[in-house]
Each structure stands twice: as C-alpha cells, then as structure tokens.
N, C-alpha and C. Protein backbone atom coordinates (compact mmCIF):
# COMPACT_ATOMS: atom_id res chain seq x y z
N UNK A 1 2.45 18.69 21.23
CA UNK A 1 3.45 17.98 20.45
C UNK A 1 4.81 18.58 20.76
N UNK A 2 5.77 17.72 21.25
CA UNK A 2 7.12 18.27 21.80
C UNK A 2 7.94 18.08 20.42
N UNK A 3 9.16 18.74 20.24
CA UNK A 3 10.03 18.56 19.32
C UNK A 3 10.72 17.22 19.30
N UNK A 4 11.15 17.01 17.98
CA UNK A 4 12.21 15.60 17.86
C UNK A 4 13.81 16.12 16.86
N UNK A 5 14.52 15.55 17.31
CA UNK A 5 16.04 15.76 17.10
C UNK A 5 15.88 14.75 15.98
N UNK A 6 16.06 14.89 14.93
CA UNK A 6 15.96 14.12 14.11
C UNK A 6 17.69 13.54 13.84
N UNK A 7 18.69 14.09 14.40
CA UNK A 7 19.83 13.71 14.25
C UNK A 7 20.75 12.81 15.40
N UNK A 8 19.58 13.39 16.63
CA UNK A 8 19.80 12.01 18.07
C UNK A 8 19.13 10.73 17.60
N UNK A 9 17.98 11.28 16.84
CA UNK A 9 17.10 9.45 16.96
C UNK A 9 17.97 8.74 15.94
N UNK A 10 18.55 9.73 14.60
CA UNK A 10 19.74 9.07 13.81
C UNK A 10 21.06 7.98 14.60
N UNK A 11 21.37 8.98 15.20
CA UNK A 11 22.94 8.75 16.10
C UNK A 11 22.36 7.63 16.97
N UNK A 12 21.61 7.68 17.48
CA UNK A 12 21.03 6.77 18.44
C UNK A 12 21.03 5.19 17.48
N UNK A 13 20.15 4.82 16.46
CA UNK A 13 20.08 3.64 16.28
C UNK A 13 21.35 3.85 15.20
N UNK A 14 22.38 4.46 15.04
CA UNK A 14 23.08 3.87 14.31
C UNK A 14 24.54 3.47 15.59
N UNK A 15 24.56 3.82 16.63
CA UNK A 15 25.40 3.40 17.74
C UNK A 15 25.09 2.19 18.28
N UNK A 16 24.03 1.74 18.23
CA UNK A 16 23.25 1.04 18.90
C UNK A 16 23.25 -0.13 18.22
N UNK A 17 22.93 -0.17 16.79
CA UNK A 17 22.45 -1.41 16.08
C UNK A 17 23.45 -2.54 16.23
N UNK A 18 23.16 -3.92 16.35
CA UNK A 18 23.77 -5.08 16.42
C UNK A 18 23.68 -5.77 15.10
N UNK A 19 25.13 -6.29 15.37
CA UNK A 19 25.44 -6.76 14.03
C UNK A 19 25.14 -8.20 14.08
N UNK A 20 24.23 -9.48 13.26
CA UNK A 20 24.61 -8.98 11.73
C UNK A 20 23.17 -8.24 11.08
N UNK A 21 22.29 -9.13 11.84
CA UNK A 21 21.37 -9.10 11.78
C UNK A 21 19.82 -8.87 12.67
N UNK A 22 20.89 -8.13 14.02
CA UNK A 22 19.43 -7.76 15.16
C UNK A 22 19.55 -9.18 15.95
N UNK A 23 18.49 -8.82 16.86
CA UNK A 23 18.05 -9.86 18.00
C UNK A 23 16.30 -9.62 17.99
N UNK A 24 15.75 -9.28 17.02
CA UNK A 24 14.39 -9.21 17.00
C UNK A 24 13.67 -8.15 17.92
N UNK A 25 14.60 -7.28 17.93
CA UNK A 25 14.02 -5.94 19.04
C UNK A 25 13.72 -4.74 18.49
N UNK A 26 13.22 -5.09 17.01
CA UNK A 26 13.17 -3.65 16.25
C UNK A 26 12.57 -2.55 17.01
N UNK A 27 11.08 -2.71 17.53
CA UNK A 27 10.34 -2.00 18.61
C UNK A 27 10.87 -1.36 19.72
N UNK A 28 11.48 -2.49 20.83
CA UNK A 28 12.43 -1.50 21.52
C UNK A 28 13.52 -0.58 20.99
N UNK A 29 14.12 -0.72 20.31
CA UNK A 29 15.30 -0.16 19.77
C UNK A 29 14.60 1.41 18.46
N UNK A 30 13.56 1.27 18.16
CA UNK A 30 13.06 2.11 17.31
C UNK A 30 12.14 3.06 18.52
N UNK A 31 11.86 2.57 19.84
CA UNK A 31 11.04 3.11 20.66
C UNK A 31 12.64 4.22 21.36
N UNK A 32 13.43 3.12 21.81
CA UNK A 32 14.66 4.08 22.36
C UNK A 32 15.35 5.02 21.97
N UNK A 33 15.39 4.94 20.23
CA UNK A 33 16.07 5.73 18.74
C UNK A 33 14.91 7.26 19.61
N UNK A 34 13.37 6.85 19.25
CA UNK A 34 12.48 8.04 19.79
C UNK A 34 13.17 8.75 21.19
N UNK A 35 12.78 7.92 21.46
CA UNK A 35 13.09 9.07 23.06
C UNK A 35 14.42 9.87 22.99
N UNK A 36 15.45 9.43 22.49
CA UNK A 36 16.45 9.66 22.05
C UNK A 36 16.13 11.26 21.22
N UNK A 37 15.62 11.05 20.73
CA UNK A 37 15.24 12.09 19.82
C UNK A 37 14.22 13.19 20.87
N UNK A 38 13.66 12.97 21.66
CA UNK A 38 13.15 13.90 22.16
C UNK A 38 10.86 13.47 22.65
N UNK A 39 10.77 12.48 22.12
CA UNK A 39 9.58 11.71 21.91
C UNK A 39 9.26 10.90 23.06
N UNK A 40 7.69 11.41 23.47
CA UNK A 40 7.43 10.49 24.38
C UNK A 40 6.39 9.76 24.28
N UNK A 41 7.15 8.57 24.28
CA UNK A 41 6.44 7.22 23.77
C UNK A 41 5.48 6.52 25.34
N UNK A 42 5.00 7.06 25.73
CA UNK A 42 4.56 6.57 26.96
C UNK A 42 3.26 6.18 26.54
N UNK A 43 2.88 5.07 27.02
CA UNK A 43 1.84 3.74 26.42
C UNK A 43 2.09 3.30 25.11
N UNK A 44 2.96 3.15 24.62
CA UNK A 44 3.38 2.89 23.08
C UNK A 44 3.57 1.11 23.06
N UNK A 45 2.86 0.65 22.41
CA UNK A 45 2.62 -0.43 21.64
C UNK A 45 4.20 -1.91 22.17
N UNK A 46 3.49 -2.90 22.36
CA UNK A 46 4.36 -3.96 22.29
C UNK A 46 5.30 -4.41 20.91
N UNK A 47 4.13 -4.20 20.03
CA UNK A 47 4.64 -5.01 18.86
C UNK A 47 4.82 -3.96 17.81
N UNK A 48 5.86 -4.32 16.95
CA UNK A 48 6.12 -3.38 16.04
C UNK A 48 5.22 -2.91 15.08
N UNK A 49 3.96 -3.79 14.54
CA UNK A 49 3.00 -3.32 13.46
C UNK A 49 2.03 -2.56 14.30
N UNK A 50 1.97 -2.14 15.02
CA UNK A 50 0.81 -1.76 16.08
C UNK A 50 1.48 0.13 16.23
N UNK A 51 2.65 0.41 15.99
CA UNK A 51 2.82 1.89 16.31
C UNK A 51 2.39 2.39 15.76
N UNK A 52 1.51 2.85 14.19
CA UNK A 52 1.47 3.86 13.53
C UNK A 52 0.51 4.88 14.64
N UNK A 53 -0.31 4.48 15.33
CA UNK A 53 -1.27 5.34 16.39
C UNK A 53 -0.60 6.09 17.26
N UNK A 54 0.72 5.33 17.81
CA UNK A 54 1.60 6.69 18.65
C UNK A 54 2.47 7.28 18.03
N UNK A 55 2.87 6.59 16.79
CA UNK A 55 3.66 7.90 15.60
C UNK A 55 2.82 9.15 15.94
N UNK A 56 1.85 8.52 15.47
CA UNK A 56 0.59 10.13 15.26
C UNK A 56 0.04 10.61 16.64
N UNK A 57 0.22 10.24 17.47
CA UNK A 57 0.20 10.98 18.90
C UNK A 57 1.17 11.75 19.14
N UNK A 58 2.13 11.29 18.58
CA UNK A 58 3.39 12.10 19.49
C UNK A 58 4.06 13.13 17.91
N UNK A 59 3.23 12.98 17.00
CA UNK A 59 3.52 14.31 15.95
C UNK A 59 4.19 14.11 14.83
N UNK A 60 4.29 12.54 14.73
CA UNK A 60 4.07 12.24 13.08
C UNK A 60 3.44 12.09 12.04
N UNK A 61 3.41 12.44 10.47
CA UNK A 61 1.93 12.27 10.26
C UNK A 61 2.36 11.04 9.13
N UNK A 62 1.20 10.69 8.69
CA UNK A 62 1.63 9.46 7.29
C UNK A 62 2.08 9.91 6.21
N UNK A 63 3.05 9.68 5.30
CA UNK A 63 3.96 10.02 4.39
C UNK A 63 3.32 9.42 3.09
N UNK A 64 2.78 9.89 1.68
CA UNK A 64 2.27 9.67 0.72
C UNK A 64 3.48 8.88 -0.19
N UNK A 65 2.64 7.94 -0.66
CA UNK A 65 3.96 6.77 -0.97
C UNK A 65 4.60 7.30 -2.38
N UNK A 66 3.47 7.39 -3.13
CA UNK A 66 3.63 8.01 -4.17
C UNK A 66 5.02 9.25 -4.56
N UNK A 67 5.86 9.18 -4.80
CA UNK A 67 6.94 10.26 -5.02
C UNK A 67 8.23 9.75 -3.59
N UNK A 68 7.77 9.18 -2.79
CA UNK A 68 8.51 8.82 -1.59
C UNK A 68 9.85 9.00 -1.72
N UNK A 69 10.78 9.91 -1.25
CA UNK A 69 12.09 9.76 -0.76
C UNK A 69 12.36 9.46 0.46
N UNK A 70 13.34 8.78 0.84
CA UNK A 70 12.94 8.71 2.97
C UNK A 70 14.28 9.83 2.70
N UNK A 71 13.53 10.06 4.39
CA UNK A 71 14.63 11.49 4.99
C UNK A 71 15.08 11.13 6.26
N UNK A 72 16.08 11.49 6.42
CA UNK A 72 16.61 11.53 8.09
C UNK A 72 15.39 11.57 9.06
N UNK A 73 14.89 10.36 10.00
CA UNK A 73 14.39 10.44 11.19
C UNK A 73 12.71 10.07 10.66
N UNK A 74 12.92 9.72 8.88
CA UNK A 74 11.38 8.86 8.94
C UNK A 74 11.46 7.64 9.51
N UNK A 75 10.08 6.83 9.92
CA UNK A 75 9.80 5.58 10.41
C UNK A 75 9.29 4.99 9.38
N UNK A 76 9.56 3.54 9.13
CA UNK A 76 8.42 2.48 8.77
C UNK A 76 7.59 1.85 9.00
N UNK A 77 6.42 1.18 9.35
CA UNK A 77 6.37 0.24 10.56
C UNK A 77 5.72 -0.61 9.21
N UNK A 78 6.25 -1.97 9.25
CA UNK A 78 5.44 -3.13 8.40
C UNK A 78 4.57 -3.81 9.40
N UNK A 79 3.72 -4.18 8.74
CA UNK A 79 2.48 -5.12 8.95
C UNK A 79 3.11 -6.54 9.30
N UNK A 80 2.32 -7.38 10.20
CA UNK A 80 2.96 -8.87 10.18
C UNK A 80 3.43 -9.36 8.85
N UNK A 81 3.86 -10.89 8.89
CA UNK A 81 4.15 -11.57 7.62
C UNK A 81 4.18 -12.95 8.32
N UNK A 82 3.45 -13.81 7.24
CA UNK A 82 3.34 -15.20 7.63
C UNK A 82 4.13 -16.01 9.09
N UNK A 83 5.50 -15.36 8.97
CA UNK A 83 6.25 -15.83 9.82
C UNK A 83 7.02 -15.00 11.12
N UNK A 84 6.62 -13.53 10.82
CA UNK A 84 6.87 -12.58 11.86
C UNK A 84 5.35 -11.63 12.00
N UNK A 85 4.93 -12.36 12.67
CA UNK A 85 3.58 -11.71 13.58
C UNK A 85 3.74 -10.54 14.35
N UNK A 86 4.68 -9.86 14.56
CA UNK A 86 4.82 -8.87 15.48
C UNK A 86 4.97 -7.80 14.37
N UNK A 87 5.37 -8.04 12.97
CA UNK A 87 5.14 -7.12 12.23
C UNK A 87 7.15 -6.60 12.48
N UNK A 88 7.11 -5.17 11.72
CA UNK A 88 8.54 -4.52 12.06
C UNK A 88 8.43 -2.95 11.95
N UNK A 89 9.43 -2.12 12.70
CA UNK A 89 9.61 -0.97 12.70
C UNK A 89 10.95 -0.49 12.43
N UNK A 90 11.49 0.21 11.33
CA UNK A 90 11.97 0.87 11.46
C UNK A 90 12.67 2.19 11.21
N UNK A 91 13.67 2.98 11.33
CA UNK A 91 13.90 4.24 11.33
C UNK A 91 15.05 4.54 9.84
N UNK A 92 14.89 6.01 9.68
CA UNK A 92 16.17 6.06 8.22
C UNK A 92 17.12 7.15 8.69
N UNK A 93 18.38 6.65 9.04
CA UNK A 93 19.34 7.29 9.62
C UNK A 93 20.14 8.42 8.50
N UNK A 94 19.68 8.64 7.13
CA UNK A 94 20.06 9.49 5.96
C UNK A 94 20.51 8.76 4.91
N UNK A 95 21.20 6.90 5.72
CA UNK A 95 22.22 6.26 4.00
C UNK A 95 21.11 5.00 4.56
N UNK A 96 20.51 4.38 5.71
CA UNK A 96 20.13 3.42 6.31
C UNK A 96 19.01 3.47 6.37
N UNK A 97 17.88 2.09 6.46
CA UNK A 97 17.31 1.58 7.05
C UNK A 97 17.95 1.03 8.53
N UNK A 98 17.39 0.95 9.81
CA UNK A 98 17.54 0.64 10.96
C UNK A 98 16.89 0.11 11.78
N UNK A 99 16.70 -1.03 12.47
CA UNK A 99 15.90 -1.13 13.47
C UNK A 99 16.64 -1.40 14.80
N UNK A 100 16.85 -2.59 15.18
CA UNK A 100 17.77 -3.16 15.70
C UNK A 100 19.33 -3.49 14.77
N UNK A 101 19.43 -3.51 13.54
CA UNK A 101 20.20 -3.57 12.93
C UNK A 101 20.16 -2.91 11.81
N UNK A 102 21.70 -2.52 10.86
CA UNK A 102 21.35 -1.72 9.87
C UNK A 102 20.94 -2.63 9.04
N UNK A 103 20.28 -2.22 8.09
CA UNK A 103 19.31 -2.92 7.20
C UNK A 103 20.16 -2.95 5.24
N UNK A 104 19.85 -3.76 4.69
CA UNK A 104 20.34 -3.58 3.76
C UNK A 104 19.53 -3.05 2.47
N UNK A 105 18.24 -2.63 2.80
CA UNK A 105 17.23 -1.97 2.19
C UNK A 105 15.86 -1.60 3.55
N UNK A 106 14.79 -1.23 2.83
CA UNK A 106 13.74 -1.12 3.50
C UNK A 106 13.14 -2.75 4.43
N UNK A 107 12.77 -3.51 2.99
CA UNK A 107 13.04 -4.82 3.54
C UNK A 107 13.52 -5.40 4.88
N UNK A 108 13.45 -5.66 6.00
CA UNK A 108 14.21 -6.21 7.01
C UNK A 108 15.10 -7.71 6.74
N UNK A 109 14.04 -8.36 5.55
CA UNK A 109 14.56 -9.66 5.49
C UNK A 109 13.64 -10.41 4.07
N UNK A 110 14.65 -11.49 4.21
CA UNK A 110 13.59 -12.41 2.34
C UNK A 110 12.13 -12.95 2.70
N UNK A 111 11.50 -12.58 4.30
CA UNK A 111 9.92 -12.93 4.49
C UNK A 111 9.08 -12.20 3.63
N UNK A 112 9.80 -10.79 4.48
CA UNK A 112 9.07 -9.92 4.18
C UNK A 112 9.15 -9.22 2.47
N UNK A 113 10.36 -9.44 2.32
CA UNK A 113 10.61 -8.68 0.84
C UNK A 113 9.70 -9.68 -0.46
N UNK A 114 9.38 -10.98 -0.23
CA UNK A 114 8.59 -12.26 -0.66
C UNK A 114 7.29 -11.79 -0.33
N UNK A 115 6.76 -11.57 0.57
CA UNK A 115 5.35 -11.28 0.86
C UNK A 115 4.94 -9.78 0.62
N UNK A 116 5.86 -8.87 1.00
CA UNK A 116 5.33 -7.73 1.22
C UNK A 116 4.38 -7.11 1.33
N UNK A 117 4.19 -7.53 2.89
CA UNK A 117 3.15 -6.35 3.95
C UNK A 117 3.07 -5.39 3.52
N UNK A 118 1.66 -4.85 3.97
CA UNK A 118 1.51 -3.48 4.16
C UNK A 118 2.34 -2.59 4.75
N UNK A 119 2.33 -1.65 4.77
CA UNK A 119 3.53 -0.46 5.58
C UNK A 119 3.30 0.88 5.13
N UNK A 120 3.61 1.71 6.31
CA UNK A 120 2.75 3.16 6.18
C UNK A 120 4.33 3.60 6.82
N UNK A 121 4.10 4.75 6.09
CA UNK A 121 5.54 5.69 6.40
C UNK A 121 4.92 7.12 7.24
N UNK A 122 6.20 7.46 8.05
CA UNK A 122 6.28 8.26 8.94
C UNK A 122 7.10 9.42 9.01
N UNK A 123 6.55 10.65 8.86
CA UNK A 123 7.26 11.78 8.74
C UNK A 123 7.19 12.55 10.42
N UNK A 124 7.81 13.27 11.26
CA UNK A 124 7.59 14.02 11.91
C UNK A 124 7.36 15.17 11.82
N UNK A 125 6.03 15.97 11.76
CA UNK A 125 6.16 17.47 11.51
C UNK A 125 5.17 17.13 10.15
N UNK A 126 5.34 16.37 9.65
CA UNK A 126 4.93 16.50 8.13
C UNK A 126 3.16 16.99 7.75
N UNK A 127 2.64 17.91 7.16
CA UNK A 127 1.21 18.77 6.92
C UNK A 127 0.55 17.08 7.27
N UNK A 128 -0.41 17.53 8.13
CA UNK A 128 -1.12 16.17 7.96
C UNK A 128 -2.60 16.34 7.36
N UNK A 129 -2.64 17.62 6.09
CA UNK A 129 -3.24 17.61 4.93
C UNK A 129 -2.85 16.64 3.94
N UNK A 130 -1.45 16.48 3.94
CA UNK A 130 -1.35 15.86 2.89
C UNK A 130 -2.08 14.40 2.83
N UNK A 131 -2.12 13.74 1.76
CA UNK A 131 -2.75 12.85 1.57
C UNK A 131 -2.04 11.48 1.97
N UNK A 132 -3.24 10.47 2.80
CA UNK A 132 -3.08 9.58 3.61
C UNK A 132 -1.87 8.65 3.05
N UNK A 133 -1.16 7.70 3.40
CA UNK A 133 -0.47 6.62 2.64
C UNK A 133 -1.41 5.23 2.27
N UNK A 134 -1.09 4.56 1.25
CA UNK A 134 -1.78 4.02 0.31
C UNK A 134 -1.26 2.23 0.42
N UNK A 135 -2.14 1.93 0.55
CA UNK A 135 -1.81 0.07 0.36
C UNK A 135 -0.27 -0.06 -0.25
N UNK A 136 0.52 -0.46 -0.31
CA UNK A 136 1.71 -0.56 -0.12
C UNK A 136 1.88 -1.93 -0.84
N UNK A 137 1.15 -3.17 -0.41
CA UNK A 137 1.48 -4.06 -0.86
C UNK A 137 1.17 -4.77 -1.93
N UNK A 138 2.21 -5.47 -2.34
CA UNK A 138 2.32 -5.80 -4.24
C UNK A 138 0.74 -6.77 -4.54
C-alpha cells in the first residue's frame, strides 16, 4: 500500500471541476483526483458504482456511517439510480463534495437525492477493524 496526499487529490479535483454541473465524468475525474494523490488505480473500474474493490486495493478501508463526519480526501461511491446506471463517485475536498463538479451536498443531483442509493464511504488509512459501512439507503 503506497501513500496518498490527501491535499493533491483535494487540489486536484477542486482545479479541475467544471462548472455548472460536470460532463458526467465523475469516475475519470475521481480516478485522476487519485493518482494525483499518489494512488495507483491500475485496472480500476469503468463505472463509478463498481470502485469500492479498488478503494480497498489500493488502501482504503469502509467508513462506519454511523457518527460520519467526511474528512479531507474521503470518497463516496453511490450505487446506480433509476436513471444513472453507472452509479457516482465522489471525493471531499474539506468544504466540498466533488466529482467532476463541485457538488452542492453529498447528493450529486434530485435522482439520486429522491431515490437514494446505496453508498459506502471511503477513508484512506482508516483501521479496517472498524466496523463495515451499513445500508445507507432510506
């Protein structure tokens, strides 16, 4: 497990993000935020609901929802939703949600905040004693 800059993968998607609302590249742009940071994403997933397996390859562990604060350089990744099948990923720059764009909550958008997917949070470094993350959705 190599180290991550938790303040490049920050700087990274907050230079980066397109305004107003993205171009639907949360994945690339949350894959580039990584490397950025020091992470090597090599065979890492097309679609955004599909990363939590190389989070945890490359030395993140799942974040217990219960008590949840996000911190600089956690991930999200949501589950599909009726109308975005690829699911979403993204990163917390310290004031932000981020993917391809800054976000105006966790939420990416009124699909998902209406349905709300599943979604497992991502710490780097974090004891991966602690206890697993928990169904999420309402």
């Amino acid at each position: 497990m190599g180290g991550f800059d938790k303040a490049k993968f920050a700087g990274w998607l907050e230079r980066n993000a397109l305004p107003p609302f993205g171009a639907g590249y949360c994945a690339k742009y949350v894959r580039l935020a990584l490397q950025e940071g020091g992470c090597d994403t090599v065979g890492h997933p097309e679609l955004a609901k599909d990363w939590g397996p190389t989070l945890l390859r490359i030395g993140f562990s799942s974040v217990q929802f219960v008590g949840y604060t996000p911190e600089i350089g956690d991930v999200i990744v949501i589950q599909a939703s009726s109308k975005e099948k690829a699911g979403h990923i993204e990163g917390y720059d310290g004031q932000h949600w981020i993917s391809d764009f800054v976000q105006r909550e966790m939420w990416p958008g009124p699909r998902f905040r209406i349905e709300a997917p599943h979604y497992d949070i991502y710490r780097f470094g974090t004891d991966s004693a602690r206890p697993q993350a928990q169904d999420h959705s309402r």
